[in-house]
PDB file of N, CA and C in Angstrom:
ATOM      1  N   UNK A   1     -49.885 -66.239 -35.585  1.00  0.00           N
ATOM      2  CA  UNK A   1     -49.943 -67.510 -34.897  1.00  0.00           C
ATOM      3  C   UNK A   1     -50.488 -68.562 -35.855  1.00  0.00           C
ATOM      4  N   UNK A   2     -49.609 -69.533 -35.993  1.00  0.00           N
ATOM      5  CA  UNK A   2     -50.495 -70.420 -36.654  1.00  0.00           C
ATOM      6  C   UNK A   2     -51.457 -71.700 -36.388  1.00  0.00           C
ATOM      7  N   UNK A   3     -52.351 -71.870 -36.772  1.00  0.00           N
ATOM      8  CA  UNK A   3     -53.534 -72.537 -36.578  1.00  0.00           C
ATOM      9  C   UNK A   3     -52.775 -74.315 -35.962  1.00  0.00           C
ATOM     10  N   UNK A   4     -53.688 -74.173 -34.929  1.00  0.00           N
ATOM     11  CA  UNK A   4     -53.609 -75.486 -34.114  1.00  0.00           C
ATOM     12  C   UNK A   4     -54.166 -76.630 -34.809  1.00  0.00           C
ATOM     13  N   UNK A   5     -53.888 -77.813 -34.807  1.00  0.00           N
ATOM     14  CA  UNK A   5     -54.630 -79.023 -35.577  1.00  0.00           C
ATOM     15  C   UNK A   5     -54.873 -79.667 -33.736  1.00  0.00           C
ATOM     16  N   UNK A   6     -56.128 -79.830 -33.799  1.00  0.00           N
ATOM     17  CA  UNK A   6     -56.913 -80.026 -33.105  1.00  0.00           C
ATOM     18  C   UNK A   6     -57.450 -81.841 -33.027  1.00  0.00           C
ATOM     19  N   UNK A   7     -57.074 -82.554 -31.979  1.00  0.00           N
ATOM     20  CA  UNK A   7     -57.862 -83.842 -32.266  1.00  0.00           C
ATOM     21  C   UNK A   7     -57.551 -84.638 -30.862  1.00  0.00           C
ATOM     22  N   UNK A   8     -58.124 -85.856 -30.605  1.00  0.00           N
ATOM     23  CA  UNK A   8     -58.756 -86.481 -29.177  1.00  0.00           C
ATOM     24  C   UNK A   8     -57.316 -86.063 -28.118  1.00  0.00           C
ATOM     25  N   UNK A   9     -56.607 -86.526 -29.042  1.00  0.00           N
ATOM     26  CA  UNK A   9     -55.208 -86.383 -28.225  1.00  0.00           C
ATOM     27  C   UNK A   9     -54.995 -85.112 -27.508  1.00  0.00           C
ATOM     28  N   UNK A  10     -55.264 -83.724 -27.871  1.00  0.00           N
ATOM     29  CA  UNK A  10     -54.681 -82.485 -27.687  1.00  0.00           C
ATOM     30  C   UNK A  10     -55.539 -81.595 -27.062  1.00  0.00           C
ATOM     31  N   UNK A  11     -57.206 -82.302 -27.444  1.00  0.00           N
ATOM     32  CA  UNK A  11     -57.862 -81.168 -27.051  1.00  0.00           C
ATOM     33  C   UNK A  11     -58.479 -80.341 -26.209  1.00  0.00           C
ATOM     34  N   UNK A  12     -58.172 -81.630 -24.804  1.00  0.00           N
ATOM     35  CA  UNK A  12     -57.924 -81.140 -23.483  1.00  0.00           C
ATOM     36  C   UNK A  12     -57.310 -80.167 -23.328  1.00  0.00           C
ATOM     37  N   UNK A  13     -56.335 -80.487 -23.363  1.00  0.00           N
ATOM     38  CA  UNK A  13     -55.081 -79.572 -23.572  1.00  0.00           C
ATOM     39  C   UNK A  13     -55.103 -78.168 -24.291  1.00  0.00           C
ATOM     40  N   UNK A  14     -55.365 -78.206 -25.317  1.00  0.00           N
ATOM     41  CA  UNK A  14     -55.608 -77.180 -26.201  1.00  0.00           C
ATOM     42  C   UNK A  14     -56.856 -76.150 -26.024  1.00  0.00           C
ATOM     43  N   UNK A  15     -57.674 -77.076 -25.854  1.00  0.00           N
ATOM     44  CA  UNK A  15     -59.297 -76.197 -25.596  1.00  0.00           C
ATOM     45  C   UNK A  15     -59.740 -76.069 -24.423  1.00  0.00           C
ATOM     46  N   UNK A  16     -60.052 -77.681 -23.641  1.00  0.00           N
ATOM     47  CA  UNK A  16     -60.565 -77.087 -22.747  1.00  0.00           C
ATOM     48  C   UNK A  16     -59.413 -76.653 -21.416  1.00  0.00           C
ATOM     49  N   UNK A  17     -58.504 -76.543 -21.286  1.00  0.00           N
ATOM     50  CA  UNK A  17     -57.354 -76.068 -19.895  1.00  0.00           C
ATOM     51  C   UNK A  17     -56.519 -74.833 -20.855  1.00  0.00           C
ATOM     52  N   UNK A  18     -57.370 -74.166 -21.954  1.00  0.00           N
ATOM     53  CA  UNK A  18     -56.836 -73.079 -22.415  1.00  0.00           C
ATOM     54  C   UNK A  18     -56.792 -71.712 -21.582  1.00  0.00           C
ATOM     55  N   UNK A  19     -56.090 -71.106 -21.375  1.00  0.00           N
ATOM     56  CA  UNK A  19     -56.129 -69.388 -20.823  1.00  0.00           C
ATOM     57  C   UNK A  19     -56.445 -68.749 -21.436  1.00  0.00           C
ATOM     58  N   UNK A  20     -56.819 -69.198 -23.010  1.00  0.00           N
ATOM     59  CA  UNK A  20     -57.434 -67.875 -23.782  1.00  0.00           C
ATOM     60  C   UNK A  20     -58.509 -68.950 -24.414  1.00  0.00           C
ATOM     61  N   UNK A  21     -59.288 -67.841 -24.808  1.00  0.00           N
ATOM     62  CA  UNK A  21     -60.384 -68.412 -25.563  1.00  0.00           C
ATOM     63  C   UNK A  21     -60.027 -69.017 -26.899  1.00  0.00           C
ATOM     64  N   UNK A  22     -60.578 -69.977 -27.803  1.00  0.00           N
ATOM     65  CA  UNK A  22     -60.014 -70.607 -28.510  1.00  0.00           C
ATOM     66  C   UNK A  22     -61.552 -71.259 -29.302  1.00  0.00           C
ATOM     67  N   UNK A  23     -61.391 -71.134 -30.806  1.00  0.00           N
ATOM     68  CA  UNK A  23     -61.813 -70.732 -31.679  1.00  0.00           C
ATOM     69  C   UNK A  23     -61.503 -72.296 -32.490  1.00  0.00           C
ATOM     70  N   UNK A  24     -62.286 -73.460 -33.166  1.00  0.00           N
ATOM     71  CA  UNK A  24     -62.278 -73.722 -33.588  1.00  0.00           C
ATOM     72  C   UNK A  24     -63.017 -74.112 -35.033  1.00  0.00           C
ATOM     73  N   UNK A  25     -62.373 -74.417 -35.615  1.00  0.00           N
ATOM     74  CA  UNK A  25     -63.099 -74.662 -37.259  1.00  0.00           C
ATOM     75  C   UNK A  25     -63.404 -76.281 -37.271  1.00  0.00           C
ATOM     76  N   UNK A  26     -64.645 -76.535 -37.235  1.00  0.00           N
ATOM     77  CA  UNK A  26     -64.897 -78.045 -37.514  1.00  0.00           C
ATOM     78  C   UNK A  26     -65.223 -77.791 -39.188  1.00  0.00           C
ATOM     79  N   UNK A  27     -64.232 -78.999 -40.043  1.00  0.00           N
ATOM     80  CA  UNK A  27     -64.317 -79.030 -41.134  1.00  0.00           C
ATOM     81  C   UNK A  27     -63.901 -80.715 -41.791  1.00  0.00           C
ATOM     82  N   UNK A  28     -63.947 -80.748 -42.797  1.00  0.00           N
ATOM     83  CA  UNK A  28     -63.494 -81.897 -43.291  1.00  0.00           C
ATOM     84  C   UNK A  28     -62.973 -82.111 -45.016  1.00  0.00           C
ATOM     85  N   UNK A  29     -62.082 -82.746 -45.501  1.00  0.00           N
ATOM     86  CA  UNK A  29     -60.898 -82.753 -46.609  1.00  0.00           C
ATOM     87  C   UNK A  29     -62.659 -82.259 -47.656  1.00  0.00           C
ATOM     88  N   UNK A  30     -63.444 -83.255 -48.066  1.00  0.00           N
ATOM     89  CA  UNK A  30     -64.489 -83.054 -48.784  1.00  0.00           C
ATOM     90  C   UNK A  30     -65.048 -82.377 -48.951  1.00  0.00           C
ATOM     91  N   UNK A  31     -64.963 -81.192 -47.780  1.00  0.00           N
ATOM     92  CA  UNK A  31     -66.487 -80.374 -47.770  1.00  0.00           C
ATOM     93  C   UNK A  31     -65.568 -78.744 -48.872  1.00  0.00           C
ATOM     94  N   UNK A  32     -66.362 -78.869 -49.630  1.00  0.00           N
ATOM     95  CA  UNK A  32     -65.798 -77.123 -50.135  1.00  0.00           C
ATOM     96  C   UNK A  32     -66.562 -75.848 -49.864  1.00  0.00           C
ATOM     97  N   UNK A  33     -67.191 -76.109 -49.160  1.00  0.00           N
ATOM     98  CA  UNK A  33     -67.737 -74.576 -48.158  1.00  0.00           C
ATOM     99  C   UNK A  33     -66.333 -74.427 -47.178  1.00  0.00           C
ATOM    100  N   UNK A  34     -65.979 -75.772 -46.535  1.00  0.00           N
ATOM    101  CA  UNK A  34     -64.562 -75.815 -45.931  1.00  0.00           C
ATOM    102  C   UNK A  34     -63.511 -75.390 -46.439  1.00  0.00           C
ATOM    103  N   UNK A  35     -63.115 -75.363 -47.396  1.00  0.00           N
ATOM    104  CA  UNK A  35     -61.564 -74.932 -48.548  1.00  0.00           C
ATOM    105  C   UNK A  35     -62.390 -73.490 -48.708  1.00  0.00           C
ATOM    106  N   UNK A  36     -63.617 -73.103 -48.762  1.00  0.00           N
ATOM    107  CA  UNK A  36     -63.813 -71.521 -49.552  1.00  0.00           C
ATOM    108  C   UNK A  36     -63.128 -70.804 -47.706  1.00  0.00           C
ATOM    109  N   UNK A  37     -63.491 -70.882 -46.780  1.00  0.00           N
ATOM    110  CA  UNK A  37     -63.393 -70.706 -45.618  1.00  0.00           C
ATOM    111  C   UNK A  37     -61.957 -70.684 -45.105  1.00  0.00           C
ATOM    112  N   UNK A  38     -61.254 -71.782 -45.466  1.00  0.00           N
ATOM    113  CA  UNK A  38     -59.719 -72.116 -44.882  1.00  0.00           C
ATOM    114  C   UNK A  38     -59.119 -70.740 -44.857  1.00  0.00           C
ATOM    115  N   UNK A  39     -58.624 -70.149 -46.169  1.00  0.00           N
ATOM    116  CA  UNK A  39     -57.629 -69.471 -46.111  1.00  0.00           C
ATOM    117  C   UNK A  39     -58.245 -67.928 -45.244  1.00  0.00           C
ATOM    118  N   UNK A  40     -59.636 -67.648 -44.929  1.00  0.00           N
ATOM    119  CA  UNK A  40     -60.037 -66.430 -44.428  1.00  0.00           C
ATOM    120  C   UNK A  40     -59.723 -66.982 -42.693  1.00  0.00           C
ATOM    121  N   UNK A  41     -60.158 -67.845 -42.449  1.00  0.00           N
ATOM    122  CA  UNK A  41     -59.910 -68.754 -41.443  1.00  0.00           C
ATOM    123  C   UNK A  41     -58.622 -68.230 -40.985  1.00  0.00           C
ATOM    124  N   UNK A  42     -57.336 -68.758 -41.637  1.00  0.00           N
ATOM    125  CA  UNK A  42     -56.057 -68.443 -41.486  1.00  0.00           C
ATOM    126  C   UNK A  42     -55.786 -67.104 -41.127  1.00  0.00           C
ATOM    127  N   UNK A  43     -56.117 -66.267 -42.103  1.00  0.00           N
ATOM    128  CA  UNK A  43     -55.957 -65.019 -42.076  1.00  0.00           C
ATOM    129  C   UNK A  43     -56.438 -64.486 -40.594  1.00  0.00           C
ATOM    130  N   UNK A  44     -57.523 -64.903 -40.421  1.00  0.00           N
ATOM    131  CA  UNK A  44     -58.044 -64.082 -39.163  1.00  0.00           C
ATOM    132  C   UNK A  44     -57.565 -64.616 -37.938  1.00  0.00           C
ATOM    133  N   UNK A  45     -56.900 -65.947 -37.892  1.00  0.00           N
ATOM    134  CA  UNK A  45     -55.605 -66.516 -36.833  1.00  0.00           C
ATOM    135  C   UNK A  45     -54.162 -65.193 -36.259  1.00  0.00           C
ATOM    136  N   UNK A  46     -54.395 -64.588 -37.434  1.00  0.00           N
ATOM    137  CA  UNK A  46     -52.917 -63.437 -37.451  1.00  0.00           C
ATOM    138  C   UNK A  46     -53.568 -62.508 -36.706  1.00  0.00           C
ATOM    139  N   UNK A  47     -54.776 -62.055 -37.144  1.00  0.00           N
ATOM    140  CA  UNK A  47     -55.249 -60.946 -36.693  1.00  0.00           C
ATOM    141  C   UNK A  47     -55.817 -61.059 -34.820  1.00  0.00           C
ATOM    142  N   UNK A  48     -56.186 -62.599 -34.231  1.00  0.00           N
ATOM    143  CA  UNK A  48     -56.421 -62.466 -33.706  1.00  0.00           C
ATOM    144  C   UNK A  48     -55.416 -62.706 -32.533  1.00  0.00           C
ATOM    145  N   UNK A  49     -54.327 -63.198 -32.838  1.00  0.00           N
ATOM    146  CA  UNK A  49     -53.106 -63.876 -32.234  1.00  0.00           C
ATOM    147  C   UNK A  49     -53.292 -63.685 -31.206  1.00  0.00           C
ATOM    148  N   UNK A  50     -53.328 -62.115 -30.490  1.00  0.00           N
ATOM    149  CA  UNK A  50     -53.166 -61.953 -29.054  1.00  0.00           C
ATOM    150  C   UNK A  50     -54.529 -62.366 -28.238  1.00  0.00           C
ATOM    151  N   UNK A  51     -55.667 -62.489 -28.474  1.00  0.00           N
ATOM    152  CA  UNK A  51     -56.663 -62.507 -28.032  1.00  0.00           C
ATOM    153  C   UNK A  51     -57.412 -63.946 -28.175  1.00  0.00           C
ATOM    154  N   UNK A  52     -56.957 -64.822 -28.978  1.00  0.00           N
ATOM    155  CA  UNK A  52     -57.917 -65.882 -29.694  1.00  0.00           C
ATOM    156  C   UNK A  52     -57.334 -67.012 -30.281  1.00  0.00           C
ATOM    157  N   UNK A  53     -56.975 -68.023 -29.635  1.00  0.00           N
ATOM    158  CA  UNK A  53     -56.506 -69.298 -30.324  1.00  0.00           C
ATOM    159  C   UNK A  53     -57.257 -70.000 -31.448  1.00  0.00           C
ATOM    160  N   UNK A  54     -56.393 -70.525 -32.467  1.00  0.00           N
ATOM    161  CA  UNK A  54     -57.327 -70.822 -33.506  1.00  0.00           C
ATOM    162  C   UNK A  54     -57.061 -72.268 -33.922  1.00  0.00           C
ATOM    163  N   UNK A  55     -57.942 -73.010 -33.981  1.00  0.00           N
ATOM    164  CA  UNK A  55     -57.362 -74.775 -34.240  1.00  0.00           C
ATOM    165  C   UNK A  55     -58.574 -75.147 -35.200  1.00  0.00           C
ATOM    166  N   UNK A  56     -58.117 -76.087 -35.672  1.00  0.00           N
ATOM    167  CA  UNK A  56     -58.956 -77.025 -36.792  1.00  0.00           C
ATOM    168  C   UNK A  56     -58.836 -78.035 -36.463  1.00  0.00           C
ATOM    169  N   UNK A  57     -60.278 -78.443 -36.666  1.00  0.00           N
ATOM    170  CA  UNK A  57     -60.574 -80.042 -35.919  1.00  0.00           C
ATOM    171  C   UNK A  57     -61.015 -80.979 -37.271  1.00  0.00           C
ATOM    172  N   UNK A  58     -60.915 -81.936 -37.747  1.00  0.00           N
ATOM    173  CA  UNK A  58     -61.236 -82.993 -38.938  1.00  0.00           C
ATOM    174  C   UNK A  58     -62.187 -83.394 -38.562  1.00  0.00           C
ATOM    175  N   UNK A  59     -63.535 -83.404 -38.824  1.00  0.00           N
ATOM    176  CA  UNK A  59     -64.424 -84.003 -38.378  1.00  0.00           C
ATOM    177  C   UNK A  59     -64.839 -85.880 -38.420  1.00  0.00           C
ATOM    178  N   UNK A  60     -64.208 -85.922 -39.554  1.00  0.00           N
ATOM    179  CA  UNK A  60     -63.493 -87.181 -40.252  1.00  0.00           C
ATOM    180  C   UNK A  60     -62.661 -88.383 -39.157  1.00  0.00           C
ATOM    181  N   UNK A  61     -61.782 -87.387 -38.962  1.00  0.00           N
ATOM    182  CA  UNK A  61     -60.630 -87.920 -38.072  1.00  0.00           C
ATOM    183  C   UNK A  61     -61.554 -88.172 -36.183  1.00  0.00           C
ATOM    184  N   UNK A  62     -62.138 -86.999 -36.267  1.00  0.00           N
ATOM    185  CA  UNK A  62     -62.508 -86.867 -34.624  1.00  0.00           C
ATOM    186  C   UNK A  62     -63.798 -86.993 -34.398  1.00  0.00           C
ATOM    187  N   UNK A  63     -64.830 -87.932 -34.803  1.00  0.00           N
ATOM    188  CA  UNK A  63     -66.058 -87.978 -34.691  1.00  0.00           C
ATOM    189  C   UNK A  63     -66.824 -87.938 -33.599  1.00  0.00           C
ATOM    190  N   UNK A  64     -65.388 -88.557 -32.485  1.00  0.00           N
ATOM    191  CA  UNK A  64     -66.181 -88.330 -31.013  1.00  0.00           C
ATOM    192  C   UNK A  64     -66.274 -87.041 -30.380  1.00  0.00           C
ATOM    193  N   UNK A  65     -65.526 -86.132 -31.220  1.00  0.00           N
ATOM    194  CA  UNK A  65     -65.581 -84.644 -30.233  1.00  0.00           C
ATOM    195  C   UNK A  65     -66.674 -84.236 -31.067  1.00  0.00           C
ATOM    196  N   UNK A  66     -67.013 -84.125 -32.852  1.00  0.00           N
ATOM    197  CA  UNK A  66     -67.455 -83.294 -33.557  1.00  0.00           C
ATOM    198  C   UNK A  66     -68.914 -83.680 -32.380  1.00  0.00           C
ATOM    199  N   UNK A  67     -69.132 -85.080 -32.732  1.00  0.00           N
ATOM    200  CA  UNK A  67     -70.461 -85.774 -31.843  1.00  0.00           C
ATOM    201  C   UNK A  67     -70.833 -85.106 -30.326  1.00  0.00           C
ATOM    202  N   UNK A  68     -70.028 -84.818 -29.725  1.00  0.00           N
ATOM    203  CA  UNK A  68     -70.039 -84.523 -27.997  1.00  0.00           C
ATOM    204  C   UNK A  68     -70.767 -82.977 -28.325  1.00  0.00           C
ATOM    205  N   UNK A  69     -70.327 -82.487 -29.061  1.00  0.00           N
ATOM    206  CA  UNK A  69     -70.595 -80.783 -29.445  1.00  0.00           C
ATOM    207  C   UNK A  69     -71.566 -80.494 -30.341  1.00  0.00           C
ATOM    208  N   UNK A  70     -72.411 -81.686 -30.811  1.00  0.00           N
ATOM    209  CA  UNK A  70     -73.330 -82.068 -31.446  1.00  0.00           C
ATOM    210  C   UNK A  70     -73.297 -81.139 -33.000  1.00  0.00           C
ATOM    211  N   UNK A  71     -72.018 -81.625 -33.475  1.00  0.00           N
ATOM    212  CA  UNK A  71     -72.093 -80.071 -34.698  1.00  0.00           C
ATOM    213  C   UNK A  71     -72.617 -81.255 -36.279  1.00  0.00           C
ATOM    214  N   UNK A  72     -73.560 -80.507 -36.945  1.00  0.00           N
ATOM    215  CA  UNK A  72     -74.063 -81.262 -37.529  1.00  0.00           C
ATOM    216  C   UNK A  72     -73.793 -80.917 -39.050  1.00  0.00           C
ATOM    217  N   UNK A  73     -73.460 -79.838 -39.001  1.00  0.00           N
ATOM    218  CA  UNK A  73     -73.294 -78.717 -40.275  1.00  0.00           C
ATOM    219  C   UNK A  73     -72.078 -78.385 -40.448  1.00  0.00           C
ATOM    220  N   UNK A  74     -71.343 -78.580 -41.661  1.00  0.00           N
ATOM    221  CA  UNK A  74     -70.208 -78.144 -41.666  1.00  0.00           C
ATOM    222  C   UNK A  74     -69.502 -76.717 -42.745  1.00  0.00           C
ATOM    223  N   UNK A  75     -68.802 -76.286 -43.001  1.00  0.00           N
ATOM    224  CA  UNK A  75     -68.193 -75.514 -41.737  1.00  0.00           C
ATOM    225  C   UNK A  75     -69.005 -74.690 -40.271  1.00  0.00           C
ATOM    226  N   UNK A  76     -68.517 -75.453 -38.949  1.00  0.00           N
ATOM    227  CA  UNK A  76     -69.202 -75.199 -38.065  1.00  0.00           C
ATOM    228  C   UNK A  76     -67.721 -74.657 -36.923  1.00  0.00           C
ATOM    229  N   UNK A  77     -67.738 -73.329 -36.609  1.00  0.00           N
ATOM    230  CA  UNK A  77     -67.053 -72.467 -35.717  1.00  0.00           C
ATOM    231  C   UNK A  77     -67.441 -72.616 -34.344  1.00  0.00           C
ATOM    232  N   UNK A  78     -66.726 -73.199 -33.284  1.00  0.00           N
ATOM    233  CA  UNK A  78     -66.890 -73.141 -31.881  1.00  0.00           C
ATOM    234  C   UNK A  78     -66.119 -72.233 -31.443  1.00  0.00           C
ATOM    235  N   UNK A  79     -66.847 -71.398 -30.324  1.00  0.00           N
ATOM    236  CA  UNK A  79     -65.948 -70.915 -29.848  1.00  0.00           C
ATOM    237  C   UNK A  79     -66.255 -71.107 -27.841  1.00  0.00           C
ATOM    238  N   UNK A  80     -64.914 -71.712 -27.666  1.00  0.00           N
ATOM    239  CA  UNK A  80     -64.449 -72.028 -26.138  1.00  0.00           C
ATOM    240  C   UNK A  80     -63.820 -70.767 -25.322  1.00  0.00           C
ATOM    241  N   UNK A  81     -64.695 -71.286 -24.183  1.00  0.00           N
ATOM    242  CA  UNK A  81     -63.591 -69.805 -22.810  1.00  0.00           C
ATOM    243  C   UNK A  81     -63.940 -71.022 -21.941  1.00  0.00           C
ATOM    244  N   UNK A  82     -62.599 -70.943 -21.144  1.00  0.00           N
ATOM    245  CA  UNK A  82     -62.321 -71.478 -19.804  1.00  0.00           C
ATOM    246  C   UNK A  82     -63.286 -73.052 -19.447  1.00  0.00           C
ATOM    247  N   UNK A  83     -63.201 -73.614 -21.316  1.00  0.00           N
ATOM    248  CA  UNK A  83     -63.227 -75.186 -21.188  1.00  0.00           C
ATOM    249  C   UNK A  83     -64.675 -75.314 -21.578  1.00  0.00           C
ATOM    250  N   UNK A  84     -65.489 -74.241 -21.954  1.00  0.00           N
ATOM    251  CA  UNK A  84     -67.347 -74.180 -22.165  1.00  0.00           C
ATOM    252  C   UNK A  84     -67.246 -73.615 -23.477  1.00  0.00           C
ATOM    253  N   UNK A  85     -68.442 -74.614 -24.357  1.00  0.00           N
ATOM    254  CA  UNK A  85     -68.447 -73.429 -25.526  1.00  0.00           C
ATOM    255  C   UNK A  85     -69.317 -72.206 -25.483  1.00  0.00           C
ATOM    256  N   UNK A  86     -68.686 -70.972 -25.696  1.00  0.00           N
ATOM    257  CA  UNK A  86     -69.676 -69.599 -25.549  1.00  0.00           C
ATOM    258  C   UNK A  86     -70.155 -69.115 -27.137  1.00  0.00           C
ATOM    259  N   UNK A  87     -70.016 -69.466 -27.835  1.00  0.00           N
ATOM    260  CA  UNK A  87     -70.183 -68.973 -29.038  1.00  0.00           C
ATOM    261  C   UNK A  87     -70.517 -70.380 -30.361  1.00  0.00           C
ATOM    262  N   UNK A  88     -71.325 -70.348 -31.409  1.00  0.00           N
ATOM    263  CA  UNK A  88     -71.138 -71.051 -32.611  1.00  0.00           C
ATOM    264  C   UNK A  88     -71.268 -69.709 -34.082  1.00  0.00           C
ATOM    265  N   UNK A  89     -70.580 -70.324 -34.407  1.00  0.00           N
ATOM    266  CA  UNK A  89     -70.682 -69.502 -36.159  1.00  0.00           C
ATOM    267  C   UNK A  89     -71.027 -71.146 -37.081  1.00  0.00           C
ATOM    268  N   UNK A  90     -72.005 -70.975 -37.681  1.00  0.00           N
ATOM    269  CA  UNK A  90     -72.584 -72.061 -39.030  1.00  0.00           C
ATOM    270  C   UNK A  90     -72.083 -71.476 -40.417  1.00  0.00           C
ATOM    271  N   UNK A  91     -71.399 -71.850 -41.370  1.00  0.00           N
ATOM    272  CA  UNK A  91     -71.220 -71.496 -42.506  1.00  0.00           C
ATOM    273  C   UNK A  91     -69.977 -70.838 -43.467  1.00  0.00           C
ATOM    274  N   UNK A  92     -69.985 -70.741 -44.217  1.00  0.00           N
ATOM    275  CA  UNK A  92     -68.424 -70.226 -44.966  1.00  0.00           C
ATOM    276  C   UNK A  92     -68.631 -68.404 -45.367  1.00  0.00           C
ATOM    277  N   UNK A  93     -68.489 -68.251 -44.239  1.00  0.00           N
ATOM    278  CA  UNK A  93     -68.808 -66.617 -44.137  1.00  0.00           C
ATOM    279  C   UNK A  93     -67.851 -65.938 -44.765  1.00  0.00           C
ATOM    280  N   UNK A  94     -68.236 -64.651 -45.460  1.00  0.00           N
ATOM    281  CA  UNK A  94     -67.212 -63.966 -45.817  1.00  0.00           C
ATOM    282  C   UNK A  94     -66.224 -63.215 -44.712  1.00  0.00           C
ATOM    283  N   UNK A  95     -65.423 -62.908 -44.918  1.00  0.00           N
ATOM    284  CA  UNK A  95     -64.427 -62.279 -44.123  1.00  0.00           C
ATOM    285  C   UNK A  95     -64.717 -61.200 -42.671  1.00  0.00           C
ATOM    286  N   UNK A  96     -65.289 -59.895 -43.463  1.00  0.00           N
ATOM    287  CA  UNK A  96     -66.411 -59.137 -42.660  1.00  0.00           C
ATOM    288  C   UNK A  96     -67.084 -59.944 -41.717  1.00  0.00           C
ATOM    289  N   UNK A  97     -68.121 -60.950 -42.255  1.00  0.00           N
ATOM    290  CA  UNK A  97     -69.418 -60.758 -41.170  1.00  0.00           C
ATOM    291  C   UNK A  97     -68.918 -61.751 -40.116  1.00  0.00           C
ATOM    292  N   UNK A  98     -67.204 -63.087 -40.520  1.00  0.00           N
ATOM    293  CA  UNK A  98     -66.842 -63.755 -39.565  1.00  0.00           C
ATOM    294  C   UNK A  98     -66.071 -62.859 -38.635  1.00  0.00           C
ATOM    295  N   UNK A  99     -65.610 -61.525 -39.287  1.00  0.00           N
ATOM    296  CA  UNK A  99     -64.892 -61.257 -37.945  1.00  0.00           C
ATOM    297  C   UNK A  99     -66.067 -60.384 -36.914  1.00  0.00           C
ATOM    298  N   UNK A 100     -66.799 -60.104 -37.772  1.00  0.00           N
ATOM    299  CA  UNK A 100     -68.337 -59.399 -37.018  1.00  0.00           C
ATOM    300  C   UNK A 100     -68.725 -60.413 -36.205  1.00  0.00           C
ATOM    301  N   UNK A 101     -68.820 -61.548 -36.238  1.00  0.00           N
ATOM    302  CA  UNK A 101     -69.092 -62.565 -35.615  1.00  0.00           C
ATOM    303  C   UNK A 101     -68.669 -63.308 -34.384  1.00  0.00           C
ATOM    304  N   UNK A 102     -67.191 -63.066 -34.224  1.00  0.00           N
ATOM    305  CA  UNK A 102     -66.466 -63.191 -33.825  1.00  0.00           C
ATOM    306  C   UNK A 102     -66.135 -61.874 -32.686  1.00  0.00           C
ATOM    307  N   UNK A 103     -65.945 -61.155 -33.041  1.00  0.00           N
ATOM    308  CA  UNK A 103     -66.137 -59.847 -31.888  1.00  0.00           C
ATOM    309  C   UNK A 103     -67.651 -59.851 -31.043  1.00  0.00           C
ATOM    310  N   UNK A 104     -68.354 -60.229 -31.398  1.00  0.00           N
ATOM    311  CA  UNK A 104     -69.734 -60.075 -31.230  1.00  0.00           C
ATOM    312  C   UNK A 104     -69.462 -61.107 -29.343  1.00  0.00           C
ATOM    313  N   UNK A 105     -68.983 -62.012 -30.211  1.00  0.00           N
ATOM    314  CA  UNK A 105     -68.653 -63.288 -29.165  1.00  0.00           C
ATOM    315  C   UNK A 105     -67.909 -62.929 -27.998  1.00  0.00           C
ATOM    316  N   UNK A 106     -66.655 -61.798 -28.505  1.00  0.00           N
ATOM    317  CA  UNK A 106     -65.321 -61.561 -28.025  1.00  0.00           C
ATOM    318  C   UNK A 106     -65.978 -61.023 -26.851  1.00  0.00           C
ATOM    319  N   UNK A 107     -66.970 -60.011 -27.196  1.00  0.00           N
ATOM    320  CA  UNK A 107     -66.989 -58.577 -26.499  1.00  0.00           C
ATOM    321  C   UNK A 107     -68.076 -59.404 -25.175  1.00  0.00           C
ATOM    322  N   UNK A 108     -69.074 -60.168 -25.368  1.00  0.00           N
ATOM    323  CA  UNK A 108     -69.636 -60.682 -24.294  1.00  0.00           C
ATOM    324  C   UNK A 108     -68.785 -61.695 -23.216  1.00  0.00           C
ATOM    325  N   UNK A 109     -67.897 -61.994 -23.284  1.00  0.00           N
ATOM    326  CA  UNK A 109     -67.012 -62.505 -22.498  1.00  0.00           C
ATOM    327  C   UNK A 109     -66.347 -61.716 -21.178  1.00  0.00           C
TER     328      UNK A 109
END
């Protein structure tokens, strides 16, 4: 599945009136903790296809959502169920401990 681009327009739509839980990456063109992150990011979009929507939000572009969700740190991982965020991940994690991270989230749902 490939990664949703996420912004004011969509994200009703996308996040919160989602049927699946949904996983976003707040990032921005500048930040390179963001680019070390992207492509593991991606990768774990495939893996999670059936279970986990995955979108990227510009923090740049969308200041009023990054602001509403108060994310201050970037790369900063939300993760949404049924329109609430249940989960945050802070940082450009390696592969392992984001999908450790990420199940961690999965499984309390």
């Amino acid at each position: 599945m490939a990664l949703i681009k996420i912004n004011r327009d969509n994200f009703e739509n996308e996040v919160i009136n989602s049927d699946k839980p949904v996983i976003i990456d707040f990032w921005a063109e500048w930040c390179g903790p963001c680019r070390i992150l992207g492509p593991t990011f991606e990768k774990l979009a495939g893996v999670y296809a059936n279970t986990l929507k995955f979108g990227k939000l510009n923090v740049d572009e969308n200041q009023n959502i990054s602001g509403k969700y108060s994310v201050q740190g970037i790369p900063s991982m939300l993760v949404f169920n049924k329109g609430v965020e249940v989960g945050r991940i802070v940082g450009a994690l390696p592969e392992s401990l984001l999908k450790e991270k990420i199940d961690e989230i999965l499984s309390s749902l």
